[in-house]
PDB file of N, CA and C in Angstrom:
ATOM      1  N   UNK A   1      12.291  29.316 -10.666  1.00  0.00           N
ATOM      2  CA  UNK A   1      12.239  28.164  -9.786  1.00  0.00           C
ATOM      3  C   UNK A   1      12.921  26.985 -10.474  1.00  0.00           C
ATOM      4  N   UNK A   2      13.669  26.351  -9.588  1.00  0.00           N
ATOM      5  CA  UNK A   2      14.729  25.143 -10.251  1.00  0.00           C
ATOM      6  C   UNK A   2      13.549  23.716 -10.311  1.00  0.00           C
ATOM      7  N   UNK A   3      13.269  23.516 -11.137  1.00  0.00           N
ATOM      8  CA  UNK A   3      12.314  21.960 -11.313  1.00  0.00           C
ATOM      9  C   UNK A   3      13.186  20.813 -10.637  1.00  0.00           C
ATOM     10  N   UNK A   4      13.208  20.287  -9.867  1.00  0.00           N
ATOM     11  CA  UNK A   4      14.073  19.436  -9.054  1.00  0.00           C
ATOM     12  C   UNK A   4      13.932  17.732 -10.279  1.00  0.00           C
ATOM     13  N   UNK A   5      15.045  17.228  -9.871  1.00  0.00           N
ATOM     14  CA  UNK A   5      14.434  16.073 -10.704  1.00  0.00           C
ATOM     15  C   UNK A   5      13.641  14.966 -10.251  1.00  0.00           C
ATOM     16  N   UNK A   6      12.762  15.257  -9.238  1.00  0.00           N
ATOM     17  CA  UNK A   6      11.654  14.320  -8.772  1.00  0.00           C
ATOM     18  C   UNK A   6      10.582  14.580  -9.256  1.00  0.00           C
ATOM     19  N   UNK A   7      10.224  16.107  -9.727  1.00  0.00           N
ATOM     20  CA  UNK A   7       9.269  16.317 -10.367  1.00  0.00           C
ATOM     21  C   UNK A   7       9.092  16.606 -11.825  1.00  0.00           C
ATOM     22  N   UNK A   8      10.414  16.832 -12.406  1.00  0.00           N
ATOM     23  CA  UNK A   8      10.651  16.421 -13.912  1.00  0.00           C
ATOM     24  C   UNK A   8      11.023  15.207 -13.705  1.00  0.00           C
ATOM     25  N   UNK A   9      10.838  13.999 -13.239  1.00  0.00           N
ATOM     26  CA  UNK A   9      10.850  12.503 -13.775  1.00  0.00           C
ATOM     27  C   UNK A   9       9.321  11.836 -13.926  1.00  0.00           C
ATOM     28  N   UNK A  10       8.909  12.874 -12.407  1.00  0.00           N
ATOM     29  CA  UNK A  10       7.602  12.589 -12.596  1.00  0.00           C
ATOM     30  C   UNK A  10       6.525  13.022 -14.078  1.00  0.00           C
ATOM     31  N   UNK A  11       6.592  13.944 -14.454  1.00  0.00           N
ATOM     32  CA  UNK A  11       6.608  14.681 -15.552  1.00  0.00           C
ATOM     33  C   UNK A  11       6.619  13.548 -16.791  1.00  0.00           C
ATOM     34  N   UNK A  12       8.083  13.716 -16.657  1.00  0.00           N
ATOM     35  CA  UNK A  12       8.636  12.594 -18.186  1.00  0.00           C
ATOM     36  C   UNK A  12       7.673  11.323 -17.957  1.00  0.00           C
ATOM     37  N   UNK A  13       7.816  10.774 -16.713  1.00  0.00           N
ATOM     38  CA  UNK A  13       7.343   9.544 -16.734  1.00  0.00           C
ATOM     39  C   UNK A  13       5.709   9.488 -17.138  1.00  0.00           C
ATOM     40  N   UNK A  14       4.757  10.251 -16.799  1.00  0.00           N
ATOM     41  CA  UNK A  14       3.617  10.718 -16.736  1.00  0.00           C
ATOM     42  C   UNK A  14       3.256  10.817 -18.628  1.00  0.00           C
ATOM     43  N   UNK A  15       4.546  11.929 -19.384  1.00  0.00           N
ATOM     44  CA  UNK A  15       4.390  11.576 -21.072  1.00  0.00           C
ATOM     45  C   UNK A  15       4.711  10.342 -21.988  1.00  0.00           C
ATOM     46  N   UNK A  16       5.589   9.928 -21.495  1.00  0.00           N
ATOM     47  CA  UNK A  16       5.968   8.825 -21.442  1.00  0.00           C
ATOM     48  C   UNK A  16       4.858   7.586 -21.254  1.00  0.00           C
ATOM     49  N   UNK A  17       4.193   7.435 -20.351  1.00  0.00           N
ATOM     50  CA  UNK A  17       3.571   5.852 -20.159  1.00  0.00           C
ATOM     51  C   UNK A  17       2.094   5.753 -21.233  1.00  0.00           C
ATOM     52  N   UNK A  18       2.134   7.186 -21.753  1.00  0.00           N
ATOM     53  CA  UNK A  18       0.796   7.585 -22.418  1.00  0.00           C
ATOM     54  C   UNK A  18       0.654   8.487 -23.653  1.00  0.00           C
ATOM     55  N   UNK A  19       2.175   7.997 -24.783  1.00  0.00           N
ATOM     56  CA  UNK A  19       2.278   9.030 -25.672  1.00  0.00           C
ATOM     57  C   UNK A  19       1.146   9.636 -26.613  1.00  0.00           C
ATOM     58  N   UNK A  20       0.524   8.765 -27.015  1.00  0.00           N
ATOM     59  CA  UNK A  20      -0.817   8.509 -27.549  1.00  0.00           C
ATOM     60  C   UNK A  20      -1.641   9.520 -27.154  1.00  0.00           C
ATOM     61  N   UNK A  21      -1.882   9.604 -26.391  1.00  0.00           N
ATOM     62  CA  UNK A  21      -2.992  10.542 -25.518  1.00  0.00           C
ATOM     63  C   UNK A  21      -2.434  11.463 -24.670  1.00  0.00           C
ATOM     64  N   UNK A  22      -1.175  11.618 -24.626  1.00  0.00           N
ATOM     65  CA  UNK A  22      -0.637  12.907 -23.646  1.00  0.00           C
ATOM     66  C   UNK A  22      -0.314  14.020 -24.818  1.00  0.00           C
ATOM     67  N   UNK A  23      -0.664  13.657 -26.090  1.00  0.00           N
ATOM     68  CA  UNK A  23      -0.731  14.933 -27.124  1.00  0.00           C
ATOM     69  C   UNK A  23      -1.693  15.541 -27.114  1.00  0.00           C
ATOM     70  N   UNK A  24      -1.256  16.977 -26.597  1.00  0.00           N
ATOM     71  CA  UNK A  24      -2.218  18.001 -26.503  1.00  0.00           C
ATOM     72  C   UNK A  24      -4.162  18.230 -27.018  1.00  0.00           C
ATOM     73  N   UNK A  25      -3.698  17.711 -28.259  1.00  0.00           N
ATOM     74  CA  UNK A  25      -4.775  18.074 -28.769  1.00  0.00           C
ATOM     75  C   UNK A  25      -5.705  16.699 -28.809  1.00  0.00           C
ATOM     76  N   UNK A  26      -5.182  15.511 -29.000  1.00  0.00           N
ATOM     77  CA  UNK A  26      -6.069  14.156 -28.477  1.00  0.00           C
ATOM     78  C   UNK A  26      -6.382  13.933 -27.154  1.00  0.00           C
ATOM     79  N   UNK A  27      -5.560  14.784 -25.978  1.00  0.00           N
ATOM     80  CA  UNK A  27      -6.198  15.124 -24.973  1.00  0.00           C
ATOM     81  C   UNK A  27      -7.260  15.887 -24.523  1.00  0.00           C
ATOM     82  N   UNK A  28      -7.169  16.956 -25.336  1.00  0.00           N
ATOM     83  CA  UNK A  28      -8.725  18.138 -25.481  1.00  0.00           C
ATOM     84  C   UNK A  28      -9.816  17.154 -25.892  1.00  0.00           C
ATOM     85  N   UNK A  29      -9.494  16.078 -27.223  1.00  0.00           N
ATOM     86  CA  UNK A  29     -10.488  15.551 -27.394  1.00  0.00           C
ATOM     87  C   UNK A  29     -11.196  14.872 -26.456  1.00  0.00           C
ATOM     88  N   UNK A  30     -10.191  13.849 -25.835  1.00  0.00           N
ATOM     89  CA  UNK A  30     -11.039  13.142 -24.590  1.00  0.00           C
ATOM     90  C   UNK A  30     -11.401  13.721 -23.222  1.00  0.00           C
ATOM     91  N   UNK A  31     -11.091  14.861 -22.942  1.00  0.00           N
ATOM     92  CA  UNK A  31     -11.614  15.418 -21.893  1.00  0.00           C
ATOM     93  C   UNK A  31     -12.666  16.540 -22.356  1.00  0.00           C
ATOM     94  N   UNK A  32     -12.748  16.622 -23.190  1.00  0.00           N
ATOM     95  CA  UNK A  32     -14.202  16.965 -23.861  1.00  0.00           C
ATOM     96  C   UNK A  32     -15.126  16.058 -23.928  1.00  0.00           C
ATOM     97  N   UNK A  33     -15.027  14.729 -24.663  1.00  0.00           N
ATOM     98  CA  UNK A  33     -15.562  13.829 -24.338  1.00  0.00           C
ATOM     99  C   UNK A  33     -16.388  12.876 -23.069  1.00  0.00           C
ATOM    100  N   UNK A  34     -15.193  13.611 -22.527  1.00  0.00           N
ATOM    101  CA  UNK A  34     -15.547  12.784 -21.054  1.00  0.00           C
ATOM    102  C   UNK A  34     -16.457  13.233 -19.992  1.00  0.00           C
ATOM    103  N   UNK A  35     -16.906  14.599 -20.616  1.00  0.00           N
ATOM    104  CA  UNK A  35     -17.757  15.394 -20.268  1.00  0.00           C
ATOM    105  C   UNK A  35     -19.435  15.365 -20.682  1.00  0.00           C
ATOM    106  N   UNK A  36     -18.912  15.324 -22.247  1.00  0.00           N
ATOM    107  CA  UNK A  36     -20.004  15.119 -23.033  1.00  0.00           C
ATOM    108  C   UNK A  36     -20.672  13.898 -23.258  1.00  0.00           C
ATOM    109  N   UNK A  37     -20.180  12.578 -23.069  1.00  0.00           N
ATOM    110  CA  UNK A  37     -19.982  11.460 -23.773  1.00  0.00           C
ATOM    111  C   UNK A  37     -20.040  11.278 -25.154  1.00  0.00           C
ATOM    112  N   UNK A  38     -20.513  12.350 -25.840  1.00  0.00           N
ATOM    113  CA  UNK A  38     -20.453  12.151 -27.065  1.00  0.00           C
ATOM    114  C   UNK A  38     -20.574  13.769 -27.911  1.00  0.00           C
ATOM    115  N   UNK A  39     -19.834  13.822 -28.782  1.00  0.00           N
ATOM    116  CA  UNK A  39     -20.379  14.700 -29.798  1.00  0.00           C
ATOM    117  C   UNK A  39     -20.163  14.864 -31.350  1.00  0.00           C
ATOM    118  N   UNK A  40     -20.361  15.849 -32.260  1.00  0.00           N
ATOM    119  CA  UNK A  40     -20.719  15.558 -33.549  1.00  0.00           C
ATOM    120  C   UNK A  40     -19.327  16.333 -34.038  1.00  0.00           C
ATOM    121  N   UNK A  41     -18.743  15.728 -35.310  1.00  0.00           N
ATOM    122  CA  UNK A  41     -18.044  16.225 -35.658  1.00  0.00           C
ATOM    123  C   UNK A  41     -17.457  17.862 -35.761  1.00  0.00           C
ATOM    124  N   UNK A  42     -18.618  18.594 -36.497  1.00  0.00           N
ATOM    125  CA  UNK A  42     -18.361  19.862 -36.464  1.00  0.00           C
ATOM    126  C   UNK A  42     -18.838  20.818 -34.859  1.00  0.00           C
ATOM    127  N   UNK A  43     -19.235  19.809 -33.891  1.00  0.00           N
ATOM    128  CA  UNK A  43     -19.026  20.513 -32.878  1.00  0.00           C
ATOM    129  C   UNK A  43     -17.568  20.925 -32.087  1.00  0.00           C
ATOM    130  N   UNK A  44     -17.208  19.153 -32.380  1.00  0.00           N
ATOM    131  CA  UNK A  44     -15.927  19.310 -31.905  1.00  0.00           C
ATOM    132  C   UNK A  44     -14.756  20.267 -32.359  1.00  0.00           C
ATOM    133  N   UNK A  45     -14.968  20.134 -33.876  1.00  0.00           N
ATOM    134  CA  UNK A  45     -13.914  21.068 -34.418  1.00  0.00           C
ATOM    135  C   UNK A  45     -14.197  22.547 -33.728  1.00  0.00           C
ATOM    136  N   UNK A  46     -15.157  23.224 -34.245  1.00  0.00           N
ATOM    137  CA  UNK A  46     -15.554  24.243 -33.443  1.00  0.00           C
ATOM    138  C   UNK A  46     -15.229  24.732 -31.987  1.00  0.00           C
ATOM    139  N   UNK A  47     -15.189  23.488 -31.169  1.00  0.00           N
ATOM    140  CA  UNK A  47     -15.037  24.065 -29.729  1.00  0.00           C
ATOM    141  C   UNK A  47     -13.393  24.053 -29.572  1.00  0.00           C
ATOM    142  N   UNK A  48     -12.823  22.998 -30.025  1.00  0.00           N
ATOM    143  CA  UNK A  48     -11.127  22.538 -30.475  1.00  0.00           C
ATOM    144  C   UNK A  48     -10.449  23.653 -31.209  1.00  0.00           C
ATOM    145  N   UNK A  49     -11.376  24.322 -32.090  1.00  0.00           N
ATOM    146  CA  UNK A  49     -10.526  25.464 -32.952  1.00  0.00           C
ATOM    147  C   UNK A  49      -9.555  24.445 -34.184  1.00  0.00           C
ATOM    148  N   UNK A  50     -10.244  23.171 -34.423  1.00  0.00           N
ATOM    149  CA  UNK A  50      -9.331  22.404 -35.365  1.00  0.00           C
ATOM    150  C   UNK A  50      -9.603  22.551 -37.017  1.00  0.00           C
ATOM    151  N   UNK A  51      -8.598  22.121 -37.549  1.00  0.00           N
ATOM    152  CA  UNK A  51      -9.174  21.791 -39.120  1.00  0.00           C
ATOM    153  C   UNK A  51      -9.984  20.600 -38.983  1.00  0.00           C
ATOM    154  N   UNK A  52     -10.821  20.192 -40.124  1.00  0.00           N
ATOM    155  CA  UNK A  52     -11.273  19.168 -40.120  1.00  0.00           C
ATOM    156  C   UNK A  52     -10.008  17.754 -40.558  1.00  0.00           C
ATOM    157  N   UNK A  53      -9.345  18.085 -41.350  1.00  0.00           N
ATOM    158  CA  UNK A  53      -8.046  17.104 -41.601  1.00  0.00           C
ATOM    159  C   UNK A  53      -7.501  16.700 -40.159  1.00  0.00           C
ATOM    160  N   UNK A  54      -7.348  17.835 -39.687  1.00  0.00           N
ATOM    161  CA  UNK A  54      -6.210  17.605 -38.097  1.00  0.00           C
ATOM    162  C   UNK A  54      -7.383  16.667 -37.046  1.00  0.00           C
ATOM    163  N   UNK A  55      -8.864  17.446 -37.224  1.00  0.00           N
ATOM    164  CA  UNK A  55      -8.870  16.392 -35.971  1.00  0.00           C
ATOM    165  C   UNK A  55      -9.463  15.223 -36.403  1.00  0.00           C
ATOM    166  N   UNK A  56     -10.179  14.996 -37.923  1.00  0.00           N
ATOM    167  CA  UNK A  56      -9.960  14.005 -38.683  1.00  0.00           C
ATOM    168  C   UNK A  56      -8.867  12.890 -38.256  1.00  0.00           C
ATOM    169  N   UNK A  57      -7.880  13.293 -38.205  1.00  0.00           N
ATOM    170  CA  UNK A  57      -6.319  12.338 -38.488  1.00  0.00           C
ATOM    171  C   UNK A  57      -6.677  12.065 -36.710  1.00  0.00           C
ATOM    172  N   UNK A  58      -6.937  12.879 -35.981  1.00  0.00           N
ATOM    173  CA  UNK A  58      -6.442  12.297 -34.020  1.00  0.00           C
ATOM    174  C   UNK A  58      -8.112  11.761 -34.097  1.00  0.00           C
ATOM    175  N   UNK A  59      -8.916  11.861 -34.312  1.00  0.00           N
ATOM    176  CA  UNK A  59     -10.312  11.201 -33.936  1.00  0.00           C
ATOM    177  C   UNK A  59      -9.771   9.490 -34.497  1.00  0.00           C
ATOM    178  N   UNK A  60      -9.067   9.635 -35.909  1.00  0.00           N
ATOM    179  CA  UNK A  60      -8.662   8.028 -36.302  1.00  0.00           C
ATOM    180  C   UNK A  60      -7.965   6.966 -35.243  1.00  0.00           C
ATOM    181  N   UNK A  61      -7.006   8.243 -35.193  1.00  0.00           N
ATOM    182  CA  UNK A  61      -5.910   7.654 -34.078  1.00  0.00           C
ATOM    183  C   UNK A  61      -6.507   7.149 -32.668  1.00  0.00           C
ATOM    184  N   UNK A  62      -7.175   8.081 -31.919  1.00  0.00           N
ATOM    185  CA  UNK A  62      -7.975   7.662 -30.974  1.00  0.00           C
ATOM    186  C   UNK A  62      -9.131   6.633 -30.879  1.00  0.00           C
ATOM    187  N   UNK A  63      -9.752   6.058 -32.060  1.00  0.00           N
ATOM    188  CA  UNK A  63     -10.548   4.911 -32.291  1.00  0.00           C
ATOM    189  C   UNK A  63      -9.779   3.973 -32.332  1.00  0.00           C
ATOM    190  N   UNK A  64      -8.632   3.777 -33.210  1.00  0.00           N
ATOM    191  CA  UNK A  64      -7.908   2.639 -33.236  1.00  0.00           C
ATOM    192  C   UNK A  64      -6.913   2.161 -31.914  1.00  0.00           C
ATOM    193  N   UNK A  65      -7.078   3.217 -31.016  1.00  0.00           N
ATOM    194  CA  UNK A  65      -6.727   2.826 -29.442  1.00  0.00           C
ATOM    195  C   UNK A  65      -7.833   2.302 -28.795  1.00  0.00           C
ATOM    196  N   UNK A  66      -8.778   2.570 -29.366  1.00  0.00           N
ATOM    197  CA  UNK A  66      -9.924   1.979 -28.602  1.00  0.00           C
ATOM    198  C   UNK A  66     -10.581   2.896 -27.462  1.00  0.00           C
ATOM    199  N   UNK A  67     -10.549   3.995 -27.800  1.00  0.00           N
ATOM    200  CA  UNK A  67     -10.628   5.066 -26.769  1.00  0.00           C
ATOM    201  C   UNK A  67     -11.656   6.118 -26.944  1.00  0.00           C
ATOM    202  N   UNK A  68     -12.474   5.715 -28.190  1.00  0.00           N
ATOM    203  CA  UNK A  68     -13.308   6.617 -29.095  1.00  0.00           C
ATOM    204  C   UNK A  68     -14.164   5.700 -30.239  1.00  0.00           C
ATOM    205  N   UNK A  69     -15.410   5.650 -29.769  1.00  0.00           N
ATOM    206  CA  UNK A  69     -15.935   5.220 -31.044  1.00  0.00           C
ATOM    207  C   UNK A  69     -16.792   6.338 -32.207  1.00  0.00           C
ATOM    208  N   UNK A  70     -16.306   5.855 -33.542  1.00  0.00           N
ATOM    209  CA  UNK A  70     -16.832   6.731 -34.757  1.00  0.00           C
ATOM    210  C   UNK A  70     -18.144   6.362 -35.261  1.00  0.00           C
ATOM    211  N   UNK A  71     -19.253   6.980 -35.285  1.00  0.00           N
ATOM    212  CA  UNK A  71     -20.446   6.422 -36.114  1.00  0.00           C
ATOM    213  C   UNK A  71     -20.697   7.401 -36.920  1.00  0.00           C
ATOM    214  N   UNK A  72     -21.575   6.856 -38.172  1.00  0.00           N
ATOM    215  CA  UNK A  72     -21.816   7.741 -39.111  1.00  0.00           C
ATOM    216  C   UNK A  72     -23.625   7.667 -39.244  1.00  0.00           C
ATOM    217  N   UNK A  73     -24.158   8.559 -38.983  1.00  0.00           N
ATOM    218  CA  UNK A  73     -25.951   8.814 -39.249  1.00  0.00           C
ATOM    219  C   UNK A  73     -26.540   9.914 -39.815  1.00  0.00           C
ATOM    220  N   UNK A  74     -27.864   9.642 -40.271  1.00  0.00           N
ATOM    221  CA  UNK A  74     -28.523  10.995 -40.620  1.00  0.00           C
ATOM    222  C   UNK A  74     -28.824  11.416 -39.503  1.00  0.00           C
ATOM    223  N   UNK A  75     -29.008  12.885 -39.376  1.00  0.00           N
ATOM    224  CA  UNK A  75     -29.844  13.870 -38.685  1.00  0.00           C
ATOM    225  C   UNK A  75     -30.348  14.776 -39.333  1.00  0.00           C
ATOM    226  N   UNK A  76     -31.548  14.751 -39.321  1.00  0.00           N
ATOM    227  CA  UNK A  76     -32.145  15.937 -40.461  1.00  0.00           C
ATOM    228  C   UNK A  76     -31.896  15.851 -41.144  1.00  0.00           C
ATOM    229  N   UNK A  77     -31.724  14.466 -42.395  1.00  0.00           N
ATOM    230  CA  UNK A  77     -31.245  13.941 -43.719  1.00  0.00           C
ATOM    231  C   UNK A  77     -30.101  14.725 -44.146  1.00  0.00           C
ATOM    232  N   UNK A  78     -29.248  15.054 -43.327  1.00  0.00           N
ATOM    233  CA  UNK A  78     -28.067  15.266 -43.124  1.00  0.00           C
ATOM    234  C   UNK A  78     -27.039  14.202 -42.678  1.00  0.00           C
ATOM    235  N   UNK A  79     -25.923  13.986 -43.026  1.00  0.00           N
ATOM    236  CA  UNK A  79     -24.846  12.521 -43.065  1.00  0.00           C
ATOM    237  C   UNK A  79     -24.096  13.677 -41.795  1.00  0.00           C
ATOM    238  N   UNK A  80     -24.495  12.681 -40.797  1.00  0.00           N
ATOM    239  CA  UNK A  80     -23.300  13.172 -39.538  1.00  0.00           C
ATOM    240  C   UNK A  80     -22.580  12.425 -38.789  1.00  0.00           C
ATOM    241  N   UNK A  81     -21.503  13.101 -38.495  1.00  0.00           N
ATOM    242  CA  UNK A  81     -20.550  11.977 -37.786  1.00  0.00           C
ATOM    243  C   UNK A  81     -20.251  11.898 -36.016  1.00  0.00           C
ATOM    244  N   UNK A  82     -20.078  11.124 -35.530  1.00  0.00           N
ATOM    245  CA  UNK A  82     -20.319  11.425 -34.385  1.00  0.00           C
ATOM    246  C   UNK A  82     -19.006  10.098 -34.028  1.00  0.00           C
ATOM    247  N   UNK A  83     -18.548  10.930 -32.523  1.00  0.00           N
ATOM    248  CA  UNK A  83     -17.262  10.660 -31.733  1.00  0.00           C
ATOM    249  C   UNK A  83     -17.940  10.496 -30.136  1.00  0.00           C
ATOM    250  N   UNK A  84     -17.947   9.312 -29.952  1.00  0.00           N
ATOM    251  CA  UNK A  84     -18.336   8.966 -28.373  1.00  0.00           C
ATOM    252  C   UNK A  84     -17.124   7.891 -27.613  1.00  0.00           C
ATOM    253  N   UNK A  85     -17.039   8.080 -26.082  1.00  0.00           N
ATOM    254  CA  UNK A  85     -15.894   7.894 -25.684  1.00  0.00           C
ATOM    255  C   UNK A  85     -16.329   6.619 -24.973  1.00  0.00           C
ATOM    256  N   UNK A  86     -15.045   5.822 -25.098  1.00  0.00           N
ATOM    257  CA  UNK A  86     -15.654   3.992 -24.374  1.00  0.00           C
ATOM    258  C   UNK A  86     -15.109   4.331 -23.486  1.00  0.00           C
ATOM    259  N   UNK A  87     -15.968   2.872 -22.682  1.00  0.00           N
ATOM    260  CA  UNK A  87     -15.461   3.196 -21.670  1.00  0.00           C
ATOM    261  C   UNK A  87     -13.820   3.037 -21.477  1.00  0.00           C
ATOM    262  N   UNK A  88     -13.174   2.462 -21.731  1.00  0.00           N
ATOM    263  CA  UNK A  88     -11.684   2.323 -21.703  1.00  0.00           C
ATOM    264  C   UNK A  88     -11.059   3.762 -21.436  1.00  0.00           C
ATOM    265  N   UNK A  89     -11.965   4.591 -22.534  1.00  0.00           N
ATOM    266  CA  UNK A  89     -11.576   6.060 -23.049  1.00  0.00           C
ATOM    267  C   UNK A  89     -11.727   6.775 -21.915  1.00  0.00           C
ATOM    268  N   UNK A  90     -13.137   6.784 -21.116  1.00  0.00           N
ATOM    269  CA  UNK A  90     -13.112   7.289 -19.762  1.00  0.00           C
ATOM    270  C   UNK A  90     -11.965   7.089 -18.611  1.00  0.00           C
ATOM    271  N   UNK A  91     -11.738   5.592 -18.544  1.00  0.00           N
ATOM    272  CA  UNK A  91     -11.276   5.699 -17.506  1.00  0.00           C
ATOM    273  C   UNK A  91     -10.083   5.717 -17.610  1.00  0.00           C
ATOM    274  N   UNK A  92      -9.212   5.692 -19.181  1.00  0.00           N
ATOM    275  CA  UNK A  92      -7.576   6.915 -18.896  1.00  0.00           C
ATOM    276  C   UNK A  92      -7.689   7.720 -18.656  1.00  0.00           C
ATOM    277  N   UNK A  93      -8.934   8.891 -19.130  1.00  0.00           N
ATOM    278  CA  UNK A  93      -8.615  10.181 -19.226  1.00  0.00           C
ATOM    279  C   UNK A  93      -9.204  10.172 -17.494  1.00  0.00           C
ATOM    280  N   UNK A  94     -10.174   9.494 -16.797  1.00  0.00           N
ATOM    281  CA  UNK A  94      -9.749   9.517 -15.968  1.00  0.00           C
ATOM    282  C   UNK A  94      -8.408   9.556 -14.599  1.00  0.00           C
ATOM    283  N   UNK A  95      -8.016   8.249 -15.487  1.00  0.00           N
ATOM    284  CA  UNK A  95      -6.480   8.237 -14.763  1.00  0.00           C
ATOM    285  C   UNK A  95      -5.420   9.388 -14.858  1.00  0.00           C
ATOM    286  N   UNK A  96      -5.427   9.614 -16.084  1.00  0.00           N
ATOM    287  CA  UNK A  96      -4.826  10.622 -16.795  1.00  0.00           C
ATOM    288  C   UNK A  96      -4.854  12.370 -15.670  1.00  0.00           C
ATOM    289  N   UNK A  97      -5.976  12.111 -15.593  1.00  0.00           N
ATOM    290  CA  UNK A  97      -6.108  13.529 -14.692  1.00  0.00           C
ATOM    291  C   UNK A  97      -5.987  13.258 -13.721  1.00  0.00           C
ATOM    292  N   UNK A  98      -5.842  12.198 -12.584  1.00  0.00           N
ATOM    293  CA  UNK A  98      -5.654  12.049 -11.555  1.00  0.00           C
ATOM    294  C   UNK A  98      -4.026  12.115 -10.887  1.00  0.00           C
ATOM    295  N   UNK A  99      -3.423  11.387 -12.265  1.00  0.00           N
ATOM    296  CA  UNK A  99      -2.030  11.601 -12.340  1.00  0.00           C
ATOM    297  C   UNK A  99      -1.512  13.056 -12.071  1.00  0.00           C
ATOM    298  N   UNK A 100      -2.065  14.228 -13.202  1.00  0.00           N
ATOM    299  CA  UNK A 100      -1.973  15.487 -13.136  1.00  0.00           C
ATOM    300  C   UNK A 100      -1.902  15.851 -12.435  1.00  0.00           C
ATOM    301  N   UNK A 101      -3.220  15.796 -11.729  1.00  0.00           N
ATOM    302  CA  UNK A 101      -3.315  16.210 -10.208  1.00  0.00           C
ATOM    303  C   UNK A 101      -2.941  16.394  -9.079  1.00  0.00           C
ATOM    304  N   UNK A 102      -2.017  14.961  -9.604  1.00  0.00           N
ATOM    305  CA  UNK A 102      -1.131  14.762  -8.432  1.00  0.00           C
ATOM    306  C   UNK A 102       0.032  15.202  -8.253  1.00  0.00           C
ATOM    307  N   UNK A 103       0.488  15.546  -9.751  1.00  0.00           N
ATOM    308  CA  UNK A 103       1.778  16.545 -10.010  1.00  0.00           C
ATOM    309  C   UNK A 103       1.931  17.702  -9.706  1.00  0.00           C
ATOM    310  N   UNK A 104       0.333  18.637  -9.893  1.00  0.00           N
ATOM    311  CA  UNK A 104       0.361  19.808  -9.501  1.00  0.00           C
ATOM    312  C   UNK A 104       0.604  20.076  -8.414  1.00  0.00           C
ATOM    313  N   UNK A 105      -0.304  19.398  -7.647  1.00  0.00           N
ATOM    314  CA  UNK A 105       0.138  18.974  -6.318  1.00  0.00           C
ATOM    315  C   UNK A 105       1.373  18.934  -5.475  1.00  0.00           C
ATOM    316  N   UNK A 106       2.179  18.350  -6.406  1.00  0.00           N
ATOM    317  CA  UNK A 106       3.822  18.453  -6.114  1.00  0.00           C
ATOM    318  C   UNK A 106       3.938  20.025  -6.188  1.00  0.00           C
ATOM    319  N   UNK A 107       4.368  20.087  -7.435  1.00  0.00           N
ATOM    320  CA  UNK A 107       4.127  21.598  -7.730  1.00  0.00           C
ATOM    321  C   UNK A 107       4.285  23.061  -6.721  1.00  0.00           C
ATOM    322  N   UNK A 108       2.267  22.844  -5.936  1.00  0.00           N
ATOM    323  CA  UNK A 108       2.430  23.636  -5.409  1.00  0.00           C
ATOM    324  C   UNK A 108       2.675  23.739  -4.080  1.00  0.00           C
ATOM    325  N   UNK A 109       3.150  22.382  -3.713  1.00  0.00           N
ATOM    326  CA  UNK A 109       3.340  22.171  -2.256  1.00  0.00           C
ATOM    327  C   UNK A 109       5.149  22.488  -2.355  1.00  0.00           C
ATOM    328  N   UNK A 110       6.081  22.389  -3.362  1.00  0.00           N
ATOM    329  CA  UNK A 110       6.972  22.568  -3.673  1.00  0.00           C
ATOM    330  C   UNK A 110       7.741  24.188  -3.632  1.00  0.00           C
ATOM    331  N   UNK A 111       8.554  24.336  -2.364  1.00  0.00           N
ATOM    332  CA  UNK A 111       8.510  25.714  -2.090  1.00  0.00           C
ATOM    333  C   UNK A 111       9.622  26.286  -3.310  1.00  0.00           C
ATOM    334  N   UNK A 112       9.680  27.534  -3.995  1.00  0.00           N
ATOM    335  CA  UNK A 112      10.924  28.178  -4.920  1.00  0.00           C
ATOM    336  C   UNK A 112      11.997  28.048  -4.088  1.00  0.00           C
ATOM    337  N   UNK A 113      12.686  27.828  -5.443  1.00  0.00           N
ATOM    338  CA  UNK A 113      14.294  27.784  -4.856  1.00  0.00           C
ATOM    339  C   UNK A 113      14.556  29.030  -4.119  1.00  0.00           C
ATOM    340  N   UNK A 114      15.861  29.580  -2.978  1.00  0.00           N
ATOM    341  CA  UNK A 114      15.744  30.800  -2.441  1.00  0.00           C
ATOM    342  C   UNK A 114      16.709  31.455  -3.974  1.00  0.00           C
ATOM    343  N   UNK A 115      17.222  31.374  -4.459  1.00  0.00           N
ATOM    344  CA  UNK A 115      18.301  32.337  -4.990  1.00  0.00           C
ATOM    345  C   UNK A 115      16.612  32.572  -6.667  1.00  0.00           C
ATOM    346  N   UNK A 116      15.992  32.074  -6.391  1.00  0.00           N
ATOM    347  CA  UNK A 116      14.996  32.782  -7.405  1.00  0.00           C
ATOM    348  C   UNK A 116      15.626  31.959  -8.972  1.00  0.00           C
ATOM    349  N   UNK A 117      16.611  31.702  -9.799  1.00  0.00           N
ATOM    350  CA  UNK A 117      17.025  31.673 -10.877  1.00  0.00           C
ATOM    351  C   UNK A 117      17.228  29.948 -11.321  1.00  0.00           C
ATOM    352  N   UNK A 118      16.896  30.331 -12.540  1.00  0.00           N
ATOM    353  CA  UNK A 118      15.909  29.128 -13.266  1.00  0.00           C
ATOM    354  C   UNK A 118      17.138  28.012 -13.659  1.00  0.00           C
ATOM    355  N   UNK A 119      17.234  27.264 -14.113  1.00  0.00           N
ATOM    356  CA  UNK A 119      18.444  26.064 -14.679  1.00  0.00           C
ATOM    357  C   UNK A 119      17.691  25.500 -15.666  1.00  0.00           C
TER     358      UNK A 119
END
């Protein structure tokens, strides 16, 4: 199927207005989040499949957008860390998926080219 360029601009434009957070894996974070409102470090890694360095480095990145707050507490005199999503954080990843949505949308309302072959 030929991607027409209304829906690869839409696309670009969509990575584009949101580089920050249209990376894959700081996106898992906040739509995990946005579910959970909050969870603990080694949950996240766990459900993410991350190193602790990697999502270490995007949990930073995502606080200093303001999109994630970091706290540090005991639980069970255990030092744990915990990642909860502001509201700011909600309502991109809100937007964020609504955008999507709306692409797919294109997508599948978007009939295949007839000759079948890709460009």
């Amino acid at each position: 199927m030929k991607l027409d360029g209304n829906l690869l601009s839409t696309l670009v434009g969509l990575m584009e207005e949101d580089r920050e957070t249209m990376v894959p894996t700081r996106l898992s974070i906040l739509v995990y989040l946005y579910f959970t409102q909050n969870a603990t470090f080694p949950v996240l890694q766990k459900k993410l499949g991350l190193t602790s360095g990697n999502l270490s480095s995007h949990l930073r990145k995502l606080e200093e957008l303001g999109l994630i707050r970091i706290s540090k507490r005991f639980v069970d005199l255990k030092p744990t860390t915990f990642a909860v999503i502001t509201i700011e954080g909600a309502e991109r990843v809100k937007s964020q998926m609504i955008r999507l949505r709306e692409l797919v949308s294109l997508v599948i309302e978007k009939e295949p080219s007839e000759s079948g072959k890709q460009t």
